[in-house]
C-alpha atoms as a PDB file:
ATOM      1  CA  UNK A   1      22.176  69.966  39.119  1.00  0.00           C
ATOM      2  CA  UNK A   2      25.171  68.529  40.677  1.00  0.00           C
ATOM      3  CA  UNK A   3      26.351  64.928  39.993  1.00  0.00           C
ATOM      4  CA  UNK A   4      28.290  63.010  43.062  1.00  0.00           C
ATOM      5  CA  UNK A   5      31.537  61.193  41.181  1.00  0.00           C
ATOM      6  CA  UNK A   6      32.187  58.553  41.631  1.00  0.00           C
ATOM      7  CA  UNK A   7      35.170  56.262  42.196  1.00  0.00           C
ATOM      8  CA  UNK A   8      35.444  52.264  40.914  1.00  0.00           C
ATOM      9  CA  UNK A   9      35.176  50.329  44.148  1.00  0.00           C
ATOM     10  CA  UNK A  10      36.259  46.301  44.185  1.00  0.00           C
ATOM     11  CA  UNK A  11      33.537  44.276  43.143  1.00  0.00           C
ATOM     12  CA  UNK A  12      33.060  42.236  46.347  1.00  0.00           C
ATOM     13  CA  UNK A  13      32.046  46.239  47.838  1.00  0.00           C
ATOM     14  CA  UNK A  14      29.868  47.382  44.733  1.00  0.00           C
ATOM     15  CA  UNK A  15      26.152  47.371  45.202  1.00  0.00           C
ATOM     16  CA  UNK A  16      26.931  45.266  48.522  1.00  0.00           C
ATOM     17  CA  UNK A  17      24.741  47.034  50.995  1.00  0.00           C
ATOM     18  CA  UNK A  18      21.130  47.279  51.580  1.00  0.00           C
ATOM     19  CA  UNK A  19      20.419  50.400  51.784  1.00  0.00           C
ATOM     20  CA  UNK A  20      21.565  52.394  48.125  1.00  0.00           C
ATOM     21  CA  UNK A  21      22.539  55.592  49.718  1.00  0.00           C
ATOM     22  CA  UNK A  22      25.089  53.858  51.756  1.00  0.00           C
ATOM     23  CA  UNK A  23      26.732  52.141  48.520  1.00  0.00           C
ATOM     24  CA  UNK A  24      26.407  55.284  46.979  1.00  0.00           C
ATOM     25  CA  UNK A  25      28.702  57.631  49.986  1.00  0.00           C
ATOM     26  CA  UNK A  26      31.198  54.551  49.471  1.00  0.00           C
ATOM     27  CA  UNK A  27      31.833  55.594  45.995  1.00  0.00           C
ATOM     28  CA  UNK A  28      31.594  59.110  46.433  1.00  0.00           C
ATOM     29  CA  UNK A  29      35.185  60.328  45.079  1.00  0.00           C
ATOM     30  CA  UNK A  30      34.818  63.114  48.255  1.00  0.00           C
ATOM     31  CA  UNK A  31      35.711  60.442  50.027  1.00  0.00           C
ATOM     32  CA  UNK A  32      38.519  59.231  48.511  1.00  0.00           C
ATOM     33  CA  UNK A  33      40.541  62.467  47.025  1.00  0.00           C
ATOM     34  CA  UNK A  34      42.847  64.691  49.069  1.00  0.00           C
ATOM     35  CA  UNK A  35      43.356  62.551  52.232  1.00  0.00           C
ATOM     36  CA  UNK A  36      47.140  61.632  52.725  1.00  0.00           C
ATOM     37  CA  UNK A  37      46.334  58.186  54.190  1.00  0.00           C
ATOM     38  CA  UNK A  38      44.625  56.736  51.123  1.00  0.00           C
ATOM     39  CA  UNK A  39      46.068  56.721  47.617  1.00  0.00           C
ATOM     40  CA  UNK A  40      42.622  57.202  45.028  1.00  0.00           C
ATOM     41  CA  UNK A  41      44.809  55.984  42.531  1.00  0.00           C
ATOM     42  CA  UNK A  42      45.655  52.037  44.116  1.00  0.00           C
ATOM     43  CA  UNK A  43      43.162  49.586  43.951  1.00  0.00           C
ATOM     44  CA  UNK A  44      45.302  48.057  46.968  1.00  0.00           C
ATOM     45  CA  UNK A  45      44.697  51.374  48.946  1.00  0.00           C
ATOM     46  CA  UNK A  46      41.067  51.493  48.064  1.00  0.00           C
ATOM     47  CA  UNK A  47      40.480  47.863  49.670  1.00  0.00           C
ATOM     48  CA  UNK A  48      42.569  48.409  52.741  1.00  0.00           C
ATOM     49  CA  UNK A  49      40.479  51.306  53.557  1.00  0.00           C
ATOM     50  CA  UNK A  50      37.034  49.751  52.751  1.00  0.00           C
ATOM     51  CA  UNK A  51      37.834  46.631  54.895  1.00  0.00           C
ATOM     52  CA  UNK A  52      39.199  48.943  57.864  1.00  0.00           C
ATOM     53  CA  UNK A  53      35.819  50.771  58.057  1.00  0.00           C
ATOM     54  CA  UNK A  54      33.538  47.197  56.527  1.00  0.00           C
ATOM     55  CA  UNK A  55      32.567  46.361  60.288  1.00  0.00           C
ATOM     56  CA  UNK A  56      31.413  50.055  60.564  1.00  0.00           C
ATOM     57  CA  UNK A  57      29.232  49.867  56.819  1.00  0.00           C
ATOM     58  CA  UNK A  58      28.228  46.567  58.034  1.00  0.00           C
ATOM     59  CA  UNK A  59      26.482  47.520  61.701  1.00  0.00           C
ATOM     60  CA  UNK A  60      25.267  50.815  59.350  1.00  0.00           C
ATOM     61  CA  UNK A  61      23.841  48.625  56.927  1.00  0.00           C
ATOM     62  CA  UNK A  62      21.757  46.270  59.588  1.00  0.00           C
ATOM     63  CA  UNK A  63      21.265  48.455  62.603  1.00  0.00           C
ATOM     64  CA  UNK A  64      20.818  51.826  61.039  1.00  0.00           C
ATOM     65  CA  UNK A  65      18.605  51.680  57.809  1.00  0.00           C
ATOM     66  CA  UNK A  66      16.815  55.051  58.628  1.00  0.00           C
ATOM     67  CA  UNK A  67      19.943  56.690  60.042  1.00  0.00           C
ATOM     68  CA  UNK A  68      20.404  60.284  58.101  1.00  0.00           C
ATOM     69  CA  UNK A  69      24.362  60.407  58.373  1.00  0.00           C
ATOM     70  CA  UNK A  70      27.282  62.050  56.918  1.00  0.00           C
ATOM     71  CA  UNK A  71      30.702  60.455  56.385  1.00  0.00           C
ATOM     72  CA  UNK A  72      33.855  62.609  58.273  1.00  0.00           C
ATOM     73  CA  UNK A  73      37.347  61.088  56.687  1.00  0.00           C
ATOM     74  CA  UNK A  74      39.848  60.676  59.893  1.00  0.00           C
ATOM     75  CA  UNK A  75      43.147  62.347  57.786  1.00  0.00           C
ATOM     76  CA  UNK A  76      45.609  60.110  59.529  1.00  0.00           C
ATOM     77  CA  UNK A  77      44.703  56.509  59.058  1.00  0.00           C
ATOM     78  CA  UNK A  78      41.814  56.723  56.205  1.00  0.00           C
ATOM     79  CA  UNK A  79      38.798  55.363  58.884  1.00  0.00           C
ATOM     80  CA  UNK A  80      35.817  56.944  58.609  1.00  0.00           C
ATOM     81  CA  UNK A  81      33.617  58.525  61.102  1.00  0.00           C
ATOM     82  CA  UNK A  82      29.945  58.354  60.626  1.00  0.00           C
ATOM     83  CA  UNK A  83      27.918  61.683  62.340  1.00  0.00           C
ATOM     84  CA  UNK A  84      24.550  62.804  62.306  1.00  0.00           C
ATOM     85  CA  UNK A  85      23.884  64.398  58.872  1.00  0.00           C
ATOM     86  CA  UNK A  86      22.470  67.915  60.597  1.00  0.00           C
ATOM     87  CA  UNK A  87      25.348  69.388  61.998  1.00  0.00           C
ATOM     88  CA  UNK A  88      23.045  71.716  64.253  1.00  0.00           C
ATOM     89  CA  UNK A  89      21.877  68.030  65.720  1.00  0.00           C
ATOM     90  CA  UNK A  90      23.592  66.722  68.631  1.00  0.00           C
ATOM     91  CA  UNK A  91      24.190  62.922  68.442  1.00  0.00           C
ATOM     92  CA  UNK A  92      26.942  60.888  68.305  1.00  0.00           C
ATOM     93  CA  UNK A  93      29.818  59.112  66.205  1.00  0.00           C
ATOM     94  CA  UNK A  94      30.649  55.758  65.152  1.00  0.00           C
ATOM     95  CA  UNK A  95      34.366  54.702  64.027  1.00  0.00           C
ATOM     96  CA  UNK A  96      36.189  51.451  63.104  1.00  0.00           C
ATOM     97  CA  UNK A  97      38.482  50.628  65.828  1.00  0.00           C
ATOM     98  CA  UNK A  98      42.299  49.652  64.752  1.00  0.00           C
ATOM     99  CA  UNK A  99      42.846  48.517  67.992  1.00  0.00           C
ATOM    100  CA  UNK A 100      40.293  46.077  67.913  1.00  0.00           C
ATOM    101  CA  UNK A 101      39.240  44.718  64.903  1.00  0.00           C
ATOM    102  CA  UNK A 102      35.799  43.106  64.624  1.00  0.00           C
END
């Protein structure tokens, strides 16, 4: 059986979300190794990245409670994209804009 690690997230982003699957991709360490815009290893980097994508957990978290998704890590900036789980399943994907905060 394989176990999903999992990284240490800032307390005001542990357990914050409805829905435990979505609290549970946050901390997934997949998320968080091997991407050269985030740092795993700095708390600091950790909470930049989970406020640039918070709007997108947020509207996840209330619109989208039934919503089988994946995570996709954009490599430049650290955002995350947010696809239909079945890759064989047309659909669409949601981002945090930079641009446009909020």
């Amino acid at each position: 059986m394989l176990t999903q690690r999992k990284i240490k997230l800032p307390a005001e982003f542990r357990n914050r979300y409805k829905r435990q699957q979505l609290n549970d991709d946050i901390a997934d360490e997949g998320l968080w190794s091997m991407i050269p815009a985030v740092n795993a290893n700095s708390r600091a980097s950790i909470l930049k990245r989970l406020k640039q994508n918070e709007i997108l957990f947020d509207f996840i978290d209330e619109h989208m409670p039934h919503l089988e998704y994946a995570f996709e890590p954009i490599m430049q900036d650290g955002r995350f994209v947010c696809l239909p789980r079945n890759p064989q399943q047309q659909g669409f994907g949601l981002c945090a804009s930079l641009k446009y905060p909020g």
